[in-house]
N, C-alpha and C. Protein backbone atom coordinates (compact mmCIF):
# COMPACT_ATOMS: atom_id res chain seq x y z
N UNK A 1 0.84 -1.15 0.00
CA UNK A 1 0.00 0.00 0.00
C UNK A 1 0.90 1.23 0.00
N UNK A 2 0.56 2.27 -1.00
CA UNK A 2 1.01 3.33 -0.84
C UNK A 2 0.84 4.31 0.53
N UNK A 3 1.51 4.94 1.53
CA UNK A 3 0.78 5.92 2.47
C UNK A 3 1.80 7.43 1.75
N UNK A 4 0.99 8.05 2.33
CA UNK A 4 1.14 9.65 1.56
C UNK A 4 0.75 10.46 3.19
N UNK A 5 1.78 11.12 3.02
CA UNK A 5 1.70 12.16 4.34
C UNK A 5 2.72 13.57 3.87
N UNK A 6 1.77 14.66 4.47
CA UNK A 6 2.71 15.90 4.06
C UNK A 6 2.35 16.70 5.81
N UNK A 7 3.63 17.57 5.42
CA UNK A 7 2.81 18.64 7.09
C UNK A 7 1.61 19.63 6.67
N UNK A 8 1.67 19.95 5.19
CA UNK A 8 0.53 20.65 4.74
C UNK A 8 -0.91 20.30 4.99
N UNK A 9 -0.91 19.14 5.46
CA UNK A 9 -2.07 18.63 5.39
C UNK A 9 -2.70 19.09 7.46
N UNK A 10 -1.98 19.87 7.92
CA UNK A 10 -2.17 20.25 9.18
C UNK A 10 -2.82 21.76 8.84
N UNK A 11 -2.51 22.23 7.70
CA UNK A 11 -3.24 23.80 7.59
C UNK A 11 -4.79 23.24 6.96
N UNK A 12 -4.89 22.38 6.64
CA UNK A 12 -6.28 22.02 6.67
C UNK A 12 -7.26 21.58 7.54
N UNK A 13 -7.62 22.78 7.91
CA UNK A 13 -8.25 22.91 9.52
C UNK A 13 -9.32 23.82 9.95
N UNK A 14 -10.50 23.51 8.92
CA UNK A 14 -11.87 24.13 8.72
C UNK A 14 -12.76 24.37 10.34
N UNK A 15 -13.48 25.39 10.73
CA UNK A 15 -13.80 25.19 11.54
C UNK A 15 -15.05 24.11 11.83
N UNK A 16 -15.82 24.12 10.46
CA UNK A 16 -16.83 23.67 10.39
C UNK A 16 -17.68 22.83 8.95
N UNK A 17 -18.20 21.76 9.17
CA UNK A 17 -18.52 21.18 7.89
C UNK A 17 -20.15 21.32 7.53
N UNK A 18 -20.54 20.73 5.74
CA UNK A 18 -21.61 20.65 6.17
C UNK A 18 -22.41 18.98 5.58
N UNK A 19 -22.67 18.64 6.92
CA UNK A 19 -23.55 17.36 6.66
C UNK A 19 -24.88 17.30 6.44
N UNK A 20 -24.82 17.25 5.23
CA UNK A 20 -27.02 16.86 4.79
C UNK A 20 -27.39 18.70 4.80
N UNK A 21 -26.60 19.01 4.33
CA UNK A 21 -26.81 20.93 4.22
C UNK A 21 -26.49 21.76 5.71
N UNK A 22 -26.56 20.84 6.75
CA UNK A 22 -26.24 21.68 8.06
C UNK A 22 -24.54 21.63 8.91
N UNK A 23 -24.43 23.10 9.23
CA UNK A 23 -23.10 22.82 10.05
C UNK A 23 -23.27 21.71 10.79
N UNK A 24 -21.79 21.24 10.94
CA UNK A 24 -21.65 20.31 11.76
C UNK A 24 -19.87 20.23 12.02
N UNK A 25 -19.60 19.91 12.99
CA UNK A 25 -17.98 19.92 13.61
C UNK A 25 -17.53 18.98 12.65
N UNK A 26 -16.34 19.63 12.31
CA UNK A 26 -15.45 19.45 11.19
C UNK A 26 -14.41 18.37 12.06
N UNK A 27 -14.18 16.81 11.77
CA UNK A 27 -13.74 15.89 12.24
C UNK A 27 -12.33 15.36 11.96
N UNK A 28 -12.02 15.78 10.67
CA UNK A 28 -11.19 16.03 10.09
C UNK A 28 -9.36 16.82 10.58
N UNK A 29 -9.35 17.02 11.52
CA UNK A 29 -8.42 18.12 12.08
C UNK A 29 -7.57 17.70 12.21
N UNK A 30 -5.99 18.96 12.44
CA UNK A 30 -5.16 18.47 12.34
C UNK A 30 -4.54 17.66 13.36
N UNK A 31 -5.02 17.25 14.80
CA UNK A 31 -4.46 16.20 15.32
C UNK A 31 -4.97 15.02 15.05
N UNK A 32 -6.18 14.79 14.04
CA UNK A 32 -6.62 13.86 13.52
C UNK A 32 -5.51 13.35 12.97
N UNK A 33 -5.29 14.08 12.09
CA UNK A 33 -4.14 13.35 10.88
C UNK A 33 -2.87 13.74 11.71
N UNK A 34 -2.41 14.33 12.61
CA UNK A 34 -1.35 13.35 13.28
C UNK A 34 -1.25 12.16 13.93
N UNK A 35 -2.47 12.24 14.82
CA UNK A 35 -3.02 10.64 15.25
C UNK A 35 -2.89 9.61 14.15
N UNK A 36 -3.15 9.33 13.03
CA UNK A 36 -3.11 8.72 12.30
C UNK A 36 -1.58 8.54 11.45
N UNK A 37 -0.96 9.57 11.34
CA UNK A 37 0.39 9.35 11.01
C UNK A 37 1.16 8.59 12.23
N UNK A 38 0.60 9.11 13.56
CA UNK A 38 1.85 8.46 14.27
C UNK A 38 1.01 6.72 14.25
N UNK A 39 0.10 6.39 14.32
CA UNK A 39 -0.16 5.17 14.79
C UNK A 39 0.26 4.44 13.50
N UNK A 40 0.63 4.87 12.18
CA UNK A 40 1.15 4.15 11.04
C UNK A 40 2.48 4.08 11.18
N UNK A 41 3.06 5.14 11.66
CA UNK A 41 4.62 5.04 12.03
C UNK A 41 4.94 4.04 12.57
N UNK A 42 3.90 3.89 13.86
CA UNK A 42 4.66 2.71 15.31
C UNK A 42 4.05 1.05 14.45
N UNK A 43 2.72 0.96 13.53
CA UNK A 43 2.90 -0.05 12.94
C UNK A 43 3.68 -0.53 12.06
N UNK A 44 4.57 0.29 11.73
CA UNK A 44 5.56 -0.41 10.32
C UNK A 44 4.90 -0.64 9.30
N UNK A 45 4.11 -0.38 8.28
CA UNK A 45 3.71 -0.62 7.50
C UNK A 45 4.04 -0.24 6.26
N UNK A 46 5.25 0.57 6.60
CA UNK A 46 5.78 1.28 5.60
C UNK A 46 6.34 2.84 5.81
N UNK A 47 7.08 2.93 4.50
CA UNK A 47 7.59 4.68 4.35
C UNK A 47 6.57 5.48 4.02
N UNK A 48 6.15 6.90 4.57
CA UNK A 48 5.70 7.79 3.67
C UNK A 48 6.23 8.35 2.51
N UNK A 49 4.97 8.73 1.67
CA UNK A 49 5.42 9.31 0.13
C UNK A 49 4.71 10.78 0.56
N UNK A 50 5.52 11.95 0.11
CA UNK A 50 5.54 13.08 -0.37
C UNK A 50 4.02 12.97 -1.87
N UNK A 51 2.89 13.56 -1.40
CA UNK A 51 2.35 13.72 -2.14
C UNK A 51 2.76 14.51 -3.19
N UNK A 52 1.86 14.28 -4.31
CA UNK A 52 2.92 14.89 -5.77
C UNK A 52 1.44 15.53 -6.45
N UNK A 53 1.98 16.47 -7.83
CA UNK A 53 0.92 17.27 -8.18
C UNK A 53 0.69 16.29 -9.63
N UNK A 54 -0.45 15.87 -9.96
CA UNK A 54 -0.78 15.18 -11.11
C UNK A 54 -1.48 15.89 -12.28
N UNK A 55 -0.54 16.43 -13.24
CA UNK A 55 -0.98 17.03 -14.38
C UNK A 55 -1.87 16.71 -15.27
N UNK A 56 -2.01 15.18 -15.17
CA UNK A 56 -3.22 15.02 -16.01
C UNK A 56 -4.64 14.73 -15.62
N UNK A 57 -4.38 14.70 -14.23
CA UNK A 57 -5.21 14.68 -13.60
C UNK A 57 -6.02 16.32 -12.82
N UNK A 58 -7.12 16.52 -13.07
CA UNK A 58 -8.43 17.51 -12.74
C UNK A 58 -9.08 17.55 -11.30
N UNK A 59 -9.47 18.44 -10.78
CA UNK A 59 -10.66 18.51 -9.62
C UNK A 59 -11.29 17.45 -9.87
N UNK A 60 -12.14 18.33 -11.48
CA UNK A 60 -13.21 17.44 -12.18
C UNK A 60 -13.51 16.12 -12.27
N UNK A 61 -12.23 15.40 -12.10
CA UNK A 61 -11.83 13.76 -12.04
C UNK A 61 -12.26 13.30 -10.94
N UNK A 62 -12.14 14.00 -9.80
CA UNK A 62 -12.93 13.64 -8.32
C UNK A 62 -14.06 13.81 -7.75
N UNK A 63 -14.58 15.01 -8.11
CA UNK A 63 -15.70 15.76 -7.79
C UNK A 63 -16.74 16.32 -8.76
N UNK A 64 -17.72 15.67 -8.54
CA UNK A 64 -18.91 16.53 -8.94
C UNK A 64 -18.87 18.06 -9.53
N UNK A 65 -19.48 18.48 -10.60
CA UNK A 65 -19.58 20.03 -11.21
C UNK A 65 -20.46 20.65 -9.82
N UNK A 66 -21.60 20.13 -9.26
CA UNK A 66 -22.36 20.76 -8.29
C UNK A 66 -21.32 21.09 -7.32
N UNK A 67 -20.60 20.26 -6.59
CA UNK A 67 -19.75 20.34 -5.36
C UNK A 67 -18.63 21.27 -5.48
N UNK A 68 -18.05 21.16 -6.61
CA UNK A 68 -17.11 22.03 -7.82
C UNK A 68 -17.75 23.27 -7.51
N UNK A 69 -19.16 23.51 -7.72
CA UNK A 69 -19.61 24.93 -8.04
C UNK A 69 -19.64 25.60 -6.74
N UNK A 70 -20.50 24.74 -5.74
CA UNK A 70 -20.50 24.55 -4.29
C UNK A 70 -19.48 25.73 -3.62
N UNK A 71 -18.27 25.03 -3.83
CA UNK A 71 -17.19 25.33 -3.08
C UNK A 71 -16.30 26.73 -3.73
N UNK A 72 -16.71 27.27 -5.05
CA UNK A 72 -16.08 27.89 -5.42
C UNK A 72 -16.86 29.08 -5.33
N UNK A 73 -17.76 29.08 -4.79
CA UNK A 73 -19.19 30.13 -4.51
C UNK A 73 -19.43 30.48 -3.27
């Protein structure tokens, strides 16, 4: 299995989400994803990879035009 870890991924740290159209606490945070880096560390399961930028690859490739529009609005 590939694992992918950056420190960038700690400025992603919304206060708030929305589930079924309503706020709701954003679960996501950044000691989340340290919790989860360190408990992959102490299992051995492998090296992290430096996420990388994929040129041929789009938003569009992942996400919905609505969610797309969503977020850019």
């Amino acid at each position: 299995m590939r694992l992918f870890y950056s420190e960038t991924h700690s400025r992603h740290a919304p206060e708030w989400s929305l589930e079924n159209g309503n706020p709701d606490e954003y679960l996501d945070c950044p000691a989340r994803a340290y919790a989860i880096r360190d408990a992959v560390l102490a299992s051995r399961l492998g090296a992290f990879e430096q996420p990388f930028e994929n040129p041929d690859m789009s938003i569009a490739d992942m996400h919905s035009q609505d969610k797309i529009s969503f977020l850019r609005n």
